[in-house]
N, C-alpha and C. Protein backbone atom coordinates (compact mmCIF):
# COMPACT_ATOMS: atom_id res chain seq x y z
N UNK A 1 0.85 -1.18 0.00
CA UNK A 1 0.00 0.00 0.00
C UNK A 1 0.88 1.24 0.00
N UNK A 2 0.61 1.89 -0.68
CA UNK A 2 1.31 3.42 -1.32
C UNK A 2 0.66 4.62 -0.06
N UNK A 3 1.57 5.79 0.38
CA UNK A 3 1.18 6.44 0.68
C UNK A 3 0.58 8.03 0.37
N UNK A 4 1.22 7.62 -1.10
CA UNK A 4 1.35 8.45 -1.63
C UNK A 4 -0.05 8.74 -2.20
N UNK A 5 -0.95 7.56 -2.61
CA UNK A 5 -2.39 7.98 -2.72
C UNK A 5 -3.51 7.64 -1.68
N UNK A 6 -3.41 7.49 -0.41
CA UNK A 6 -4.08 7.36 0.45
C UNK A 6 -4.78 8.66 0.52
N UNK A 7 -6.30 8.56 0.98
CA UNK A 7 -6.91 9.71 1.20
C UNK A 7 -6.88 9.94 2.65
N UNK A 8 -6.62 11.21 3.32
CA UNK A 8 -6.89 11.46 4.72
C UNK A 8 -8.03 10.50 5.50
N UNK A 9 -8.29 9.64 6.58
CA UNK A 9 -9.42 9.41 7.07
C UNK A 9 -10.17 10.38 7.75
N UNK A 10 -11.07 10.36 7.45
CA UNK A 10 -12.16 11.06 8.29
C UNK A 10 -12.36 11.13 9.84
N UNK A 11 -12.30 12.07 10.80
CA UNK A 11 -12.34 11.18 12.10
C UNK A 11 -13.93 11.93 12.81
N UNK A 12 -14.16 10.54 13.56
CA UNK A 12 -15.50 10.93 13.74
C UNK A 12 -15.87 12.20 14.98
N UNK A 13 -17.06 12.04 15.58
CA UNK A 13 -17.44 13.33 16.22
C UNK A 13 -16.43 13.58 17.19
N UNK A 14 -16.37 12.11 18.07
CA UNK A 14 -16.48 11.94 19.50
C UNK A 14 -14.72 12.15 19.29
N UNK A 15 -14.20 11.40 18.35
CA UNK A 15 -12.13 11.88 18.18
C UNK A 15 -12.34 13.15 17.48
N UNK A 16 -12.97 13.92 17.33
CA UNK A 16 -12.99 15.32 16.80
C UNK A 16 -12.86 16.28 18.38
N UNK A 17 -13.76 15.71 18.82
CA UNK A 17 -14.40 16.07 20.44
C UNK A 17 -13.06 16.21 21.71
N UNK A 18 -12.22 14.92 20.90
CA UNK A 18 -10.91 14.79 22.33
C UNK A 18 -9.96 15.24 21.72
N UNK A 19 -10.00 15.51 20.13
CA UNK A 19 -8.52 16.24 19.90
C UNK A 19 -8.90 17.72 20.68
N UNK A 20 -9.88 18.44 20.15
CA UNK A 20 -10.66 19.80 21.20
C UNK A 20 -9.79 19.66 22.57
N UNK A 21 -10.86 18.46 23.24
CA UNK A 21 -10.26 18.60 24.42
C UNK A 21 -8.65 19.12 25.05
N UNK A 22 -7.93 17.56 24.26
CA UNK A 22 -6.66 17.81 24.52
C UNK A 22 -5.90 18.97 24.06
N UNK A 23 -6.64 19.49 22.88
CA UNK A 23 -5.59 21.28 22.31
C UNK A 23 -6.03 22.15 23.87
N UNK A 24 -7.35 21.73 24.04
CA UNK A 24 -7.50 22.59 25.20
C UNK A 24 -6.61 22.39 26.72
N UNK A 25 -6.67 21.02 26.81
CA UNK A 25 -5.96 21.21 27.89
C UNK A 25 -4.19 21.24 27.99
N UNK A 26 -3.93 21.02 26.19
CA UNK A 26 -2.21 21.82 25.87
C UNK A 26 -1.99 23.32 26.49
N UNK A 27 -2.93 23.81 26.09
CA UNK A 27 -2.83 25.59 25.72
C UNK A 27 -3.27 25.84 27.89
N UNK A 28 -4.16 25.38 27.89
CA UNK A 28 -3.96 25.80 29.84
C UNK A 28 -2.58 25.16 30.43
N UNK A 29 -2.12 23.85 30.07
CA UNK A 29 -0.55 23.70 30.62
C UNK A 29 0.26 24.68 30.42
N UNK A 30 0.15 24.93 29.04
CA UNK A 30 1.16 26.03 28.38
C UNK A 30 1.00 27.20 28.99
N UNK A 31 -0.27 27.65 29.63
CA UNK A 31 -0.31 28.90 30.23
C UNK A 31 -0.06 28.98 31.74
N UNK A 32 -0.07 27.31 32.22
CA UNK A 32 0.52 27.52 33.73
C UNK A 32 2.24 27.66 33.24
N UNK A 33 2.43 26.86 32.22
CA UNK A 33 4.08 26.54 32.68
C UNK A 33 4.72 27.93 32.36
N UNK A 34 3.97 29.22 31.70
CA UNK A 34 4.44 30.55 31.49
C UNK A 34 4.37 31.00 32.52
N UNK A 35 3.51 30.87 33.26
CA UNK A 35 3.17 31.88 34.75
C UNK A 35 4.21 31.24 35.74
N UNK A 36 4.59 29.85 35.70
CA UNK A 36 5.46 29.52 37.04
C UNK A 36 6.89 29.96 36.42
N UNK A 37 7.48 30.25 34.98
CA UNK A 37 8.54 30.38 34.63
C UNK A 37 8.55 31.81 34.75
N UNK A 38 7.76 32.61 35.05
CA UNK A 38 7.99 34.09 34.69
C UNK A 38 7.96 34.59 35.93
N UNK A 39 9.49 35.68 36.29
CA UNK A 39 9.75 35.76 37.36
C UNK A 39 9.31 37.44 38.07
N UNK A 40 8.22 37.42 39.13
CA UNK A 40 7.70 38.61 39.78
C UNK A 40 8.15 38.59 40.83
N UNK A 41 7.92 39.81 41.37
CA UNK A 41 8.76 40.20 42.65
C UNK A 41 7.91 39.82 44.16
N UNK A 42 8.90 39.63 45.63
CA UNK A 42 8.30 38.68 46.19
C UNK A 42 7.80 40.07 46.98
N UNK A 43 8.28 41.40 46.92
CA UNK A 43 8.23 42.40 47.93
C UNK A 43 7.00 42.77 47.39
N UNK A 44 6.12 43.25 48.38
CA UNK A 44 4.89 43.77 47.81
C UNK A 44 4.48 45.24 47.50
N UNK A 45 5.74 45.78 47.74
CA UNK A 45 5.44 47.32 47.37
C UNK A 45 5.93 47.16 45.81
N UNK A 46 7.29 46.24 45.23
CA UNK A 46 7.28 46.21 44.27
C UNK A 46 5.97 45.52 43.16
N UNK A 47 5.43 44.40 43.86
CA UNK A 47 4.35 43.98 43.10
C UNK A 47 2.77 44.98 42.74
N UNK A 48 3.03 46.31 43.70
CA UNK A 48 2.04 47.03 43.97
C UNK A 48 2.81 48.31 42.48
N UNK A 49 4.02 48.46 42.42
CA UNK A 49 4.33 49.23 41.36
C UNK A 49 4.31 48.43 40.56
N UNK A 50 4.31 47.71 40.15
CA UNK A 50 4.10 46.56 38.78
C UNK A 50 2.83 46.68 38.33
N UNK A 51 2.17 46.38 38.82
CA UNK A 51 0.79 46.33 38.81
C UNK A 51 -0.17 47.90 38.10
N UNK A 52 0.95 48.80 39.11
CA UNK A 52 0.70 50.33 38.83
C UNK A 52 0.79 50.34 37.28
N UNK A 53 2.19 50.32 37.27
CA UNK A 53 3.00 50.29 35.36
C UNK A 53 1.90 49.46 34.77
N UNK A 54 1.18 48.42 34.78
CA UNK A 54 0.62 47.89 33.46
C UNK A 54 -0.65 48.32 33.19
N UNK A 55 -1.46 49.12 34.51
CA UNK A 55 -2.54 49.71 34.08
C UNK A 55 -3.86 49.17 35.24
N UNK A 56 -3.67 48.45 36.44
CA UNK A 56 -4.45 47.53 36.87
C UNK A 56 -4.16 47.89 38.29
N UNK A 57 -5.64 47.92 39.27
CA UNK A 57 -5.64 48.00 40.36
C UNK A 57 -4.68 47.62 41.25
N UNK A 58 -4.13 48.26 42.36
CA UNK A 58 -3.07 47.65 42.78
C UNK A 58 -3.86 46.75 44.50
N UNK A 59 -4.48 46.96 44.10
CA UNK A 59 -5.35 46.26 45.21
C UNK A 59 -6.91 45.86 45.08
N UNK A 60 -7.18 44.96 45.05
CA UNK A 60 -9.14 44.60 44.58
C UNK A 60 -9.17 44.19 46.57
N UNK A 61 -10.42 44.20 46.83
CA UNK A 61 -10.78 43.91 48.13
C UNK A 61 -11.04 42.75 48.45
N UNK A 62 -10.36 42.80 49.47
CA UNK A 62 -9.57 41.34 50.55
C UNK A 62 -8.54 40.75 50.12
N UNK A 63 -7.86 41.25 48.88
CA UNK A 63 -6.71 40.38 48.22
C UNK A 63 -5.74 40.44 49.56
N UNK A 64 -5.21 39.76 49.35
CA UNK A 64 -3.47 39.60 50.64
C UNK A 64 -2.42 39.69 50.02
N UNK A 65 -1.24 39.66 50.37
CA UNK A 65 -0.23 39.87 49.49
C UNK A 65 0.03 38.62 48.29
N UNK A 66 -0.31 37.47 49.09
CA UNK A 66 -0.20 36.43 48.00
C UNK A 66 -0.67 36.73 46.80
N UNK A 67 -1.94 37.03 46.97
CA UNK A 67 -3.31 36.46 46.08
C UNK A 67 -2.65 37.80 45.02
N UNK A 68 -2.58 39.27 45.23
CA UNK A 68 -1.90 40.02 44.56
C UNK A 68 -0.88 39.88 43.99
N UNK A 69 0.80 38.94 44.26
CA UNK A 69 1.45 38.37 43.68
C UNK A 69 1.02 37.43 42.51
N UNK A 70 -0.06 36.44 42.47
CA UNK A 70 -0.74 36.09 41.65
C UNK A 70 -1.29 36.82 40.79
N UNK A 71 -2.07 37.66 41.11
CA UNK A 71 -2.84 37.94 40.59
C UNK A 71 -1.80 38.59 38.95
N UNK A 72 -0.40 39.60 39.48
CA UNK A 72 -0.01 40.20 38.83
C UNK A 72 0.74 38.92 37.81
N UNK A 73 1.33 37.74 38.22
CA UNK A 73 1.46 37.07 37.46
C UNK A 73 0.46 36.59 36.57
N UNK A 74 -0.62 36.31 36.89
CA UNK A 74 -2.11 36.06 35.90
C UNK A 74 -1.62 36.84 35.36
N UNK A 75 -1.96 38.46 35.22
CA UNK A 75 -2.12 39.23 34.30
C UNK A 75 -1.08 39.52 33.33
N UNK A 76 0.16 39.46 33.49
CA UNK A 76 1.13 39.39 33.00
C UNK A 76 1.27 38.33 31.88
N UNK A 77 1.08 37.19 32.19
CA UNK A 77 1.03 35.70 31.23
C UNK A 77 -0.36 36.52 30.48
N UNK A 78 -1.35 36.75 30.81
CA UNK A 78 -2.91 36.47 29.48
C UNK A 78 -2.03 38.24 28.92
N UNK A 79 -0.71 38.74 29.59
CA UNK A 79 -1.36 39.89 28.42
C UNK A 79 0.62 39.89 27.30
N UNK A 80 0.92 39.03 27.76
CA UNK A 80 2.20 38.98 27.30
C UNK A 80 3.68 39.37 27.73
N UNK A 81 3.60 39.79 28.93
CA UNK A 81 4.31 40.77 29.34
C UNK A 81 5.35 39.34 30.14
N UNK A 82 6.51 39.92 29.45
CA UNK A 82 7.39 38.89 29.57
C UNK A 82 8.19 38.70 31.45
N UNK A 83 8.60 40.49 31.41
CA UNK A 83 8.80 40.85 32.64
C UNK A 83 8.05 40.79 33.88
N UNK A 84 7.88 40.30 34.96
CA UNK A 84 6.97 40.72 36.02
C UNK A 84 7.59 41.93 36.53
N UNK A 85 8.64 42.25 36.63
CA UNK A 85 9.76 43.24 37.50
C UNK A 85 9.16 44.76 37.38
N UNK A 86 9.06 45.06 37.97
CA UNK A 86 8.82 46.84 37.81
C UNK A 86 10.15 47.21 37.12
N UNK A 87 10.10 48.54 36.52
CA UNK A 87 10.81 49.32 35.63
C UNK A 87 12.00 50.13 36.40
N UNK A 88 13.04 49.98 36.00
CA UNK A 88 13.78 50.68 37.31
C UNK A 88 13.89 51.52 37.77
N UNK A 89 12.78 52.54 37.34
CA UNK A 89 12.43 53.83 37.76
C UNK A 89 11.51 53.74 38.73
N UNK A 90 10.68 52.73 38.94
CA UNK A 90 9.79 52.36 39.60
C UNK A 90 10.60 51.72 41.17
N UNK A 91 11.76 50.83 40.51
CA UNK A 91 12.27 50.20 41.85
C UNK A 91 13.49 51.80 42.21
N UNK A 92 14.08 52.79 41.70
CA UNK A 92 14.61 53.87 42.49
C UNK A 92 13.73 54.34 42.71
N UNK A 93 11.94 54.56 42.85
CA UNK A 93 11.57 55.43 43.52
C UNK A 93 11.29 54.76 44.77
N UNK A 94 11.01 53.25 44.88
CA UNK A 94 10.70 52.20 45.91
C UNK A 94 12.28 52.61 46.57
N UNK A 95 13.33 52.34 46.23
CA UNK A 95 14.57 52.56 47.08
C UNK A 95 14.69 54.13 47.79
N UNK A 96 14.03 55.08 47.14
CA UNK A 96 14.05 55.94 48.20
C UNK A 96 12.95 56.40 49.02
N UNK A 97 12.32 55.97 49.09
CA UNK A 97 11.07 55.35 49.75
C UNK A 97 11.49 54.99 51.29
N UNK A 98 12.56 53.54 51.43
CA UNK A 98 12.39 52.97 51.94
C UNK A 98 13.77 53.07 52.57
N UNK A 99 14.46 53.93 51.66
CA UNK A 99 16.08 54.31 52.27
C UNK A 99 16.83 53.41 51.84
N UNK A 100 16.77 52.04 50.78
CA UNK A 100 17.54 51.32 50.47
C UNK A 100 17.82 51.97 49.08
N UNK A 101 18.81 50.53 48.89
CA UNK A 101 19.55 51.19 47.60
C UNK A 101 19.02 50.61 46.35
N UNK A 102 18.81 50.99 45.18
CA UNK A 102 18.38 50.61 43.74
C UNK A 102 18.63 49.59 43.60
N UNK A 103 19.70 48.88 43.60
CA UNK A 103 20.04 47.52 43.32
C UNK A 103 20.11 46.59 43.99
N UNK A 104 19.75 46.77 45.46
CA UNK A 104 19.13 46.15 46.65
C UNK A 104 17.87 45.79 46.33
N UNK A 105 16.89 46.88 45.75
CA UNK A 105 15.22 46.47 45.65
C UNK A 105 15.09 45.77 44.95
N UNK A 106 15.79 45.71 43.68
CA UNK A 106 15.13 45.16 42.36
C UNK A 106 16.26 43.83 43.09
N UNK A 107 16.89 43.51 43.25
CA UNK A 107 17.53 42.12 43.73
C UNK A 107 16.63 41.35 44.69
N UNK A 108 15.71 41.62 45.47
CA UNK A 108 14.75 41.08 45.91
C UNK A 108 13.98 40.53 45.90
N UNK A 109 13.76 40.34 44.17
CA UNK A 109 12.55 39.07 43.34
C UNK A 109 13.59 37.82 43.76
C-alpha cells in the first residue's frame, strides 16, 4: 500500500471532540508553565508598582499579598508581558522610599 495515494481518514465526532479537548488542555498547561517560569517580585510594594505600570488596580478587596502576587502574574502571562519586574524607575523610587539602595530592591525578586 502506497502512501502516496491514500486519502486522509475522516475522524469521527467523539475523536474530533478529544482532539478539542486535549488542544484545550495543551494551551492551559502552556499557560501555567508561562506563569510559574515568569519571574515577579516577592516584595509587595514592588508587586504594587508593577501592577501600577501595566494599568491595573493595585489592590481589589480582601486580596493579601499572596493572592496580589498572583494575581499580577495572571495578568502578566494572558497579556504577554514577559517581565513581572517593575521598571527601574519604579524600583529607584521604591529605594528611596524605603532608604535602600536601587540595586538592593530590584535584587529582591
Amino acid at each position: 500500500m502506497t502512501t502516496a495515494n491514500a486519502a486522509p481518514l475522516a475522524l469521527s465526532g467523539a475523536a474530533q471532540a478529544e482532539l478539542q479537548r486535549h488542544a484545550d488542555a495543551r494551551a492551559t498547561m502552556d499557560t501555567k508553565e508561562a506563569a510559574r517560569r515568569l519571574v515577579v517580585p516577592t516584595n509587595d510594594t514592588l508587586v504594587r508598582y508593577k501592577l501600577r505600570e501595566i494599568g491595573e488596580p493595585i489592590t481589589l478587596f480582601g486580596e493579601d499579598n499572596g493572592q496580589r502576587r498572583a494575581r499580577l502574574r495572571q495578568l502578566c502571562v494572558a497579556s504577554g508581558i514577559t517581565n513581572g519586574m517593575p521598571s527601574d524607575d519604579s524600583v529607584r523610587r521604591f529605594a528611596l522610599l524605603t532608604g535602600g539602595e536601587a540595586g538592593g530592591a530590584g535584587a529582591a525578586a
